[in-house]
C-alpha atoms as a PDB file:
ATOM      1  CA  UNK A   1      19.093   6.207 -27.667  1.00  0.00           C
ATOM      2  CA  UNK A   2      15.274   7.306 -26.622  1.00  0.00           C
ATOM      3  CA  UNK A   3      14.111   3.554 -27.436  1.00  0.00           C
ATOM      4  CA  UNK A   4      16.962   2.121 -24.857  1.00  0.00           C
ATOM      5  CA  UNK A   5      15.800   4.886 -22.466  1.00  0.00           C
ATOM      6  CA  UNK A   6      11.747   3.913 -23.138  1.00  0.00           C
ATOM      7  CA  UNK A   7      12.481   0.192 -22.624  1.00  0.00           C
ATOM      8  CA  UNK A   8      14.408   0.861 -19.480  1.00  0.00           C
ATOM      9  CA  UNK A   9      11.920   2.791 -17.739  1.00  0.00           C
ATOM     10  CA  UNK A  10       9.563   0.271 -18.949  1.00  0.00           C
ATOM     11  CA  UNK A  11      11.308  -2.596 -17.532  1.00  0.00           C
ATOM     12  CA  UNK A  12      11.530  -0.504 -14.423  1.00  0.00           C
ATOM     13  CA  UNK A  13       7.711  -0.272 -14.484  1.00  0.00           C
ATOM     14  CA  UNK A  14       7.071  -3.444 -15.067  1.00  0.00           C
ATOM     15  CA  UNK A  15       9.337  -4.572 -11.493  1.00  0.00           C
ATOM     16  CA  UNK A  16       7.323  -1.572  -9.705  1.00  0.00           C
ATOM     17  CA  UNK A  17       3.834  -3.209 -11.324  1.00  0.00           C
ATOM     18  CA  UNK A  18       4.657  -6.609  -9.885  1.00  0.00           C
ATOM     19  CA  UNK A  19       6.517  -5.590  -6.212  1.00  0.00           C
ATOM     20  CA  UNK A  20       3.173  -3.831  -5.659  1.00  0.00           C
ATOM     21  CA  UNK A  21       1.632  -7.118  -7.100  1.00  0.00           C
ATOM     22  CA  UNK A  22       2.886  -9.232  -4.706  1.00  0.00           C
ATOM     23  CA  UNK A  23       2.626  -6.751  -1.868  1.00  0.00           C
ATOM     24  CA  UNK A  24      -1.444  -6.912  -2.346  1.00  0.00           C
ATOM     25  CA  UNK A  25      -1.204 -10.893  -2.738  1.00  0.00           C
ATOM     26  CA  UNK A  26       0.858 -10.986   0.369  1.00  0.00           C
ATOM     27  CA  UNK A  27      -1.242  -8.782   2.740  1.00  0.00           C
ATOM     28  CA  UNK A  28      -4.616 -10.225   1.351  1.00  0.00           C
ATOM     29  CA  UNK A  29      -3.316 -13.702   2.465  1.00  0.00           C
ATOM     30  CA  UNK A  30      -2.150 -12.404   5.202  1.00  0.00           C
ATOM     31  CA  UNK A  31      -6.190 -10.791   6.186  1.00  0.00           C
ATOM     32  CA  UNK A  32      -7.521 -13.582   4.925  1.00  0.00           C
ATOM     33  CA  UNK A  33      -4.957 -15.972   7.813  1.00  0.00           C
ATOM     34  CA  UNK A  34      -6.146 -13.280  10.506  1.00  0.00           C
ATOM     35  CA  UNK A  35      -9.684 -13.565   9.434  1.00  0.00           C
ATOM     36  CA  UNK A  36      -9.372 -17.229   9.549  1.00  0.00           C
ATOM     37  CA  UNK A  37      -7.518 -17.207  13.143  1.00  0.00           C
ATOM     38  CA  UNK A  38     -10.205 -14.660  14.494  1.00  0.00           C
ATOM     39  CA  UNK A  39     -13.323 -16.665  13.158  1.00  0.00           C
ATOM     40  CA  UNK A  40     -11.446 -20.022  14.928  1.00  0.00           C
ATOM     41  CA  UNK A  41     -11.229 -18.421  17.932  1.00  0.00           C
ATOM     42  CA  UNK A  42     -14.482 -17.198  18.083  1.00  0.00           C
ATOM     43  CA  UNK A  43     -15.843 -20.470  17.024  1.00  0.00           C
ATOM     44  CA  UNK A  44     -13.882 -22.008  20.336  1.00  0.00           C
END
């Protein structure tokens, strides 16, 4: 009963561990696009 319990809150972890994941991956391509757009534009 406690193992099922474990595993499930680890399996729940493990879909918290990777949504933050792809939240950093997302927003650091995201700054890296803006810094890209703001260094064009300032080239121009």
């Amino acid at each position: 009963m406690s193992f099922t319990i474990l595993r499930s809150i680890f399996q729940i972890f493990n879909v918290f561990n990777y949504v933050i994941e792809q939240c950093l991956l997302t927003s650091g391509k995201f700054r890296q696009l803006a810094n890209d757009l703001f260094l064009e534009n300032l080239c121009l």
